[in-house]
C-alpha atoms as a PDB file:
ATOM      1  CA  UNK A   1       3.856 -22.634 -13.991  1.00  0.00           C
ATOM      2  CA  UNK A   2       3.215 -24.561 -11.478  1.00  0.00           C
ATOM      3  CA  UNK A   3       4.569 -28.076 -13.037  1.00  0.00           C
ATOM      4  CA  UNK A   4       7.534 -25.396 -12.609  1.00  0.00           C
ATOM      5  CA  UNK A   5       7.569 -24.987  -9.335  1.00  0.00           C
ATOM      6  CA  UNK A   6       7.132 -28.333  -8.164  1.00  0.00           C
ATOM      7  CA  UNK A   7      10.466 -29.605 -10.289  1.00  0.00           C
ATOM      8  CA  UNK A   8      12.133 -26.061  -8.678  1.00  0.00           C
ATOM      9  CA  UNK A   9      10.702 -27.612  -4.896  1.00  0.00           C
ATOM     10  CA  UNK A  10      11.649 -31.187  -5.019  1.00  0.00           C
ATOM     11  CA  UNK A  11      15.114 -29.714  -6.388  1.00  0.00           C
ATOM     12  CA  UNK A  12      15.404 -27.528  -3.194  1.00  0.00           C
ATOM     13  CA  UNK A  13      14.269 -30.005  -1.061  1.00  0.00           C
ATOM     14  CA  UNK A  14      16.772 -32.250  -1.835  1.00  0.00           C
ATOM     15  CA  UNK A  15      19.378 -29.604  -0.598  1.00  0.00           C
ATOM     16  CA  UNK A  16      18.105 -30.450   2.991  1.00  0.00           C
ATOM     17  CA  UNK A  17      19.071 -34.275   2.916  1.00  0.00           C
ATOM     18  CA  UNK A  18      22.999 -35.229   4.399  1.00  0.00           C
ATOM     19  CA  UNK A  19      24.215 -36.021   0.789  1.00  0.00           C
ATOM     20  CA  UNK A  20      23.269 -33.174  -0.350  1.00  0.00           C
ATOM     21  CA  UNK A  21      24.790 -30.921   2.218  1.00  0.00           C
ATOM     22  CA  UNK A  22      28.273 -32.539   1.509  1.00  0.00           C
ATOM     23  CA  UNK A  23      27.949 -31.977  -2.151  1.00  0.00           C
ATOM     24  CA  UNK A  24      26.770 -28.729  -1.564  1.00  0.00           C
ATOM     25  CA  UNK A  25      30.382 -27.039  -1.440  1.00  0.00           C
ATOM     26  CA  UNK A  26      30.814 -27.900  -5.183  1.00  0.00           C
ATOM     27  CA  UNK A  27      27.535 -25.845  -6.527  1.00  0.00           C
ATOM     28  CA  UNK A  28      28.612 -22.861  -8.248  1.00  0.00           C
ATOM     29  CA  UNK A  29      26.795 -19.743  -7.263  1.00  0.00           C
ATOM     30  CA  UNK A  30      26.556 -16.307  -8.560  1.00  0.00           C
ATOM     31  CA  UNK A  31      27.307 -17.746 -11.929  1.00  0.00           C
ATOM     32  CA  UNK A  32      24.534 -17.016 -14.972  1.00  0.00           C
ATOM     33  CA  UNK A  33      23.649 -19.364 -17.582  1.00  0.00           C
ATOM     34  CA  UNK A  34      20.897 -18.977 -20.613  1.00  0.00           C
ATOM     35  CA  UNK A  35      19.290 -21.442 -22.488  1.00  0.00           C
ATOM     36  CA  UNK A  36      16.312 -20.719 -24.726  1.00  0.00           C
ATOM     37  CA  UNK A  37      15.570 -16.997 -23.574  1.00  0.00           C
ATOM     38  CA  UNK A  38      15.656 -18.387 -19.595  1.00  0.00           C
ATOM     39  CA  UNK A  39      18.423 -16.663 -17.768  1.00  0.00           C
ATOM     40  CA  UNK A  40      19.280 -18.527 -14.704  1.00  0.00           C
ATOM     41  CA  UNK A  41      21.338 -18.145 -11.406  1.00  0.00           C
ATOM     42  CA  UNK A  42      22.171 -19.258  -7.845  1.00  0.00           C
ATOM     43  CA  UNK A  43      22.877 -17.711  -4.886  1.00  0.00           C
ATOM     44  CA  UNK A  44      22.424 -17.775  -1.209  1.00  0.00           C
ATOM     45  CA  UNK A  45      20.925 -16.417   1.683  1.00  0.00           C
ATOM     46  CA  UNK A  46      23.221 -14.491   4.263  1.00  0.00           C
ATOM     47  CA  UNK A  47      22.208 -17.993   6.279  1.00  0.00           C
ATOM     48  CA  UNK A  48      23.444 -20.265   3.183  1.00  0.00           C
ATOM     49  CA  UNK A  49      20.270 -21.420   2.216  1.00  0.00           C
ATOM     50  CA  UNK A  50      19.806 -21.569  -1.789  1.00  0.00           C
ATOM     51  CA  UNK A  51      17.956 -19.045  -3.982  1.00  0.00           C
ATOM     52  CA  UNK A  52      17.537 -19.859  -7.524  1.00  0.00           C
ATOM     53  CA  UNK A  53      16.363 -16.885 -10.181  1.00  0.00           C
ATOM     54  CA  UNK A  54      15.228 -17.884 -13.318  1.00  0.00           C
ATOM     55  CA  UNK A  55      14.499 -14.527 -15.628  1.00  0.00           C
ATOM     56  CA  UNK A  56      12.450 -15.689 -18.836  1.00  0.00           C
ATOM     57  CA  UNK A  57      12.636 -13.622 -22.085  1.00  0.00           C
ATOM     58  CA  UNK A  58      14.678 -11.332 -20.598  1.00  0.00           C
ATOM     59  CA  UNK A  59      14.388  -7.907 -22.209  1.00  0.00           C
ATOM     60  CA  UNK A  60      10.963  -8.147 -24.011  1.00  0.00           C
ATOM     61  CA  UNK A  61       7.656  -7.413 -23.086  1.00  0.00           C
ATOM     62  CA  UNK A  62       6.708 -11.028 -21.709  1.00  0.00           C
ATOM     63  CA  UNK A  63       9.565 -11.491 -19.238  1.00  0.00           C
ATOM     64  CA  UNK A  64       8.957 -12.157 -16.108  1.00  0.00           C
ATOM     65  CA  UNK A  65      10.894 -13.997 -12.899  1.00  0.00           C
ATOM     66  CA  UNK A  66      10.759 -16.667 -10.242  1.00  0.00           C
ATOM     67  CA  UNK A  67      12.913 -16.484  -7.548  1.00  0.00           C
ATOM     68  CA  UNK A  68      12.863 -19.322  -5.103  1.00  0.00           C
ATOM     69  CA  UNK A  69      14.350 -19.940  -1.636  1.00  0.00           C
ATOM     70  CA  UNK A  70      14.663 -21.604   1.798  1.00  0.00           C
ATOM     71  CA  UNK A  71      14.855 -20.368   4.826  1.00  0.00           C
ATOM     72  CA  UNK A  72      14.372 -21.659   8.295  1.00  0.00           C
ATOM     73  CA  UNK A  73      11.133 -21.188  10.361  1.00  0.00           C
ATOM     74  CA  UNK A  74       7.046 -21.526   9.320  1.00  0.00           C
ATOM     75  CA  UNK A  75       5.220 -20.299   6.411  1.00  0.00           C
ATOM     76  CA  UNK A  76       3.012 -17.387   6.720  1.00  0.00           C
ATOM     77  CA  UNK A  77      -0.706 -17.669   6.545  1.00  0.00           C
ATOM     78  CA  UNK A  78      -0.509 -14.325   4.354  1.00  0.00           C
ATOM     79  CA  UNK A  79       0.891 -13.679   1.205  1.00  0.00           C
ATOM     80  CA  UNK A  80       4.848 -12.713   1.128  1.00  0.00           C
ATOM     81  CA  UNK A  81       5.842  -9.460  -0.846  1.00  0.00           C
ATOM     82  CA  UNK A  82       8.976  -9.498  -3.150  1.00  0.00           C
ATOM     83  CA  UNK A  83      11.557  -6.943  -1.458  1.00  0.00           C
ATOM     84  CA  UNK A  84      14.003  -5.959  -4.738  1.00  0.00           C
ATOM     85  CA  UNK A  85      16.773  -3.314  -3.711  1.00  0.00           C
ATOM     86  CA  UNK A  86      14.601  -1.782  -0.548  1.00  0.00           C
ATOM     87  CA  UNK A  87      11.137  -1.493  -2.750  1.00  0.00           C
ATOM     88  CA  UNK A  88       8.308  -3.746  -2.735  1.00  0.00           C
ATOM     89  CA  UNK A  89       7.554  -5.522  -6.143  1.00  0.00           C
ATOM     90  CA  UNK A  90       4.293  -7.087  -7.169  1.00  0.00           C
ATOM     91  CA  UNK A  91       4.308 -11.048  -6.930  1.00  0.00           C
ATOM     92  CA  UNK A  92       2.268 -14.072  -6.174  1.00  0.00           C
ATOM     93  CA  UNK A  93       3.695 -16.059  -3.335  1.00  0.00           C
ATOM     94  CA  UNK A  94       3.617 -19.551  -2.587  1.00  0.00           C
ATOM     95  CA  UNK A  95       5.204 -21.586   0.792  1.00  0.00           C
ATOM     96  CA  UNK A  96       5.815 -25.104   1.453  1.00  0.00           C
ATOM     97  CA  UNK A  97       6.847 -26.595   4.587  1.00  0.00           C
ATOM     98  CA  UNK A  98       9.060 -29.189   4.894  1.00  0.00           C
ATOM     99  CA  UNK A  99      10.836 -30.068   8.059  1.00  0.00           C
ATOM    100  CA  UNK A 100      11.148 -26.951   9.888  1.00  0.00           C
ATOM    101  CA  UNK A 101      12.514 -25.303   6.448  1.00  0.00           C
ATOM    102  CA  UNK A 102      10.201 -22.844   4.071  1.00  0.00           C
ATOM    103  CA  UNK A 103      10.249 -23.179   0.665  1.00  0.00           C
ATOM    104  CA  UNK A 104       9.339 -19.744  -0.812  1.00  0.00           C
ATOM    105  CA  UNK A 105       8.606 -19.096  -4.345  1.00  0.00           C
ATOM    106  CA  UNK A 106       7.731 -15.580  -6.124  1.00  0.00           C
ATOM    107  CA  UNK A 107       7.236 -14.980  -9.486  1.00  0.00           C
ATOM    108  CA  UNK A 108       7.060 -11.645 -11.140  1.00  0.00           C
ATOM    109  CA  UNK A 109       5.166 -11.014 -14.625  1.00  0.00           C
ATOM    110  CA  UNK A 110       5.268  -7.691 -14.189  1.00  0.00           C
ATOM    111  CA  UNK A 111       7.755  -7.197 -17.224  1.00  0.00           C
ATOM    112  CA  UNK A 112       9.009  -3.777 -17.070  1.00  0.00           C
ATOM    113  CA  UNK A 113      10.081  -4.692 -13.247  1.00  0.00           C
ATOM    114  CA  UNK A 114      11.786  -7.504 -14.627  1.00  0.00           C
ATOM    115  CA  UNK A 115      13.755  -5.825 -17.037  1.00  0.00           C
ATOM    116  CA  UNK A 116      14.699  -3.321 -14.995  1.00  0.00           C
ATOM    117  CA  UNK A 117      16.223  -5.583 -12.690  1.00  0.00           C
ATOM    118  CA  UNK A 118      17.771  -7.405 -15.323  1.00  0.00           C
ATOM    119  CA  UNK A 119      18.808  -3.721 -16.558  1.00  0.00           C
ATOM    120  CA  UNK A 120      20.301  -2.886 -12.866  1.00  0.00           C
ATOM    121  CA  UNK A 121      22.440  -6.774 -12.908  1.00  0.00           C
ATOM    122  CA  UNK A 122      23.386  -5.784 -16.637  1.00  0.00           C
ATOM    123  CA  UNK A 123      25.177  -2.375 -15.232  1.00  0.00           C
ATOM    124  CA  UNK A 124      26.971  -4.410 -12.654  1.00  0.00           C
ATOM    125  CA  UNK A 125      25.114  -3.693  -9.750  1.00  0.00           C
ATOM    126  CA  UNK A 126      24.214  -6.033  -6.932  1.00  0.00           C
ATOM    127  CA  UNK A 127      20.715  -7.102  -6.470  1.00  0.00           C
ATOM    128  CA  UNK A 128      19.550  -6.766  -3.366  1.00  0.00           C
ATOM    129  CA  UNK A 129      16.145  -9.473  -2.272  1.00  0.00           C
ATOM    130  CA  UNK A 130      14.526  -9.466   0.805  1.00  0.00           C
ATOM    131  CA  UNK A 131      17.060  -7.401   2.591  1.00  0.00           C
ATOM    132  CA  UNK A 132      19.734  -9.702   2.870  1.00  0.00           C
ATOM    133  CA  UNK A 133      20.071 -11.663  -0.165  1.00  0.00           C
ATOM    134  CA  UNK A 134      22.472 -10.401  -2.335  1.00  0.00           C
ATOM    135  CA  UNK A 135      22.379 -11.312  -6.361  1.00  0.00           C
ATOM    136  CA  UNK A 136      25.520 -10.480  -7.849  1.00  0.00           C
ATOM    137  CA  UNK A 137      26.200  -9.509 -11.746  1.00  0.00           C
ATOM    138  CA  UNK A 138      28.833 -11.556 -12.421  1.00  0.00           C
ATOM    139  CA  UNK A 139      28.407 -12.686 -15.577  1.00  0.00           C
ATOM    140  CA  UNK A 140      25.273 -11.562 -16.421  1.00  0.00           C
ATOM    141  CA  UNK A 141      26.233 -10.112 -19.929  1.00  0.00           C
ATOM    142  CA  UNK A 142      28.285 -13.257 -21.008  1.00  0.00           C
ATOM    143  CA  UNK A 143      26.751 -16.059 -19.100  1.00  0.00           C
ATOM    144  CA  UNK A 144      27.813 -19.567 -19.788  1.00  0.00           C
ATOM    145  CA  UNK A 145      25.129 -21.891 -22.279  1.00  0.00           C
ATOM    146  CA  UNK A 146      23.482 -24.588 -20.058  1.00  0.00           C
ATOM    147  CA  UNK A 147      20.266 -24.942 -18.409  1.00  0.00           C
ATOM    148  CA  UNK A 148      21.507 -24.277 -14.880  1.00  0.00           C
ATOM    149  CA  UNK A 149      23.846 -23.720 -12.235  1.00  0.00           C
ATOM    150  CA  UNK A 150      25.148 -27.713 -10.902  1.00  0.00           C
ATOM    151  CA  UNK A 151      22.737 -29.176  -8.586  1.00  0.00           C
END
């Protein structure tokens, strides 16, 4: 898990350098892919900032999620909750800071939360995380085979 996280990190922190700001209009968000029961998407903060999902066994009793983000200003010194279409759901929380830019990371193993979001994208309605970030269904039912959205 955390081996995860770091590879998710140093992929997100990479968004922050000039190159990767000009090759930034080519990602493709709000597109779903699935590869080896991980369902995975990209999207964006209503600032533009990324947010990657990855949803693992989707639809069985061990799924669970990690959504990851960045957004401008300081880490907490308390632990973040997960704010999923106006509720609260149970997650550990972890922040980096990296030149005046959080990177936040939740993960979920709560399983029947999971699935129900994964239920709620699968009846084609929009996510809704933290208030502002909006996770659309798209393809959710079909989505394309790959490991993840172009970085």
């Amino acid at each position: 898990m955390k081996k995860k996280v770091t590879v998710v990190l140093l992929v997100l922190s990479a968004s922050t350098s000039a190159a990767a700001a000009i090759s930034w209009q080519e990602r493709e968000y709000n597109t779903w892919y699935s590869k080896n029961a991980i369902l995975y998407g990209m999207t964006q903060t209503s600032a533009g900032k990324p947010v990657m999902l990855s949803f693992s066994q989707p639809g069985y009793s061990s799924a669970n999620l990690v959504v990851s983000l960045v957004t401008a200003g300081e880490c907490a010194d308390e632990s973040q909750p997960l704010n999923v279409n106006g509720k609260d759901v149970p997650a550990a929380y972890t922040c980096q800071q990296i030149n005046g830019n959080k990177f936040e990371h939740y993960s979920v193993v709560d399983a029947d939360k999971v699935n129900g979001m994964i239920a709620h994208l699968k009846s084609d309605f929009t996510l809704l995380l933290q208030g502002d970030i909006k996770v659309w269904a798209a393809n959710v039912k079909t989505p394309r085979y790959g490991i993840a959205p172009r970085f």
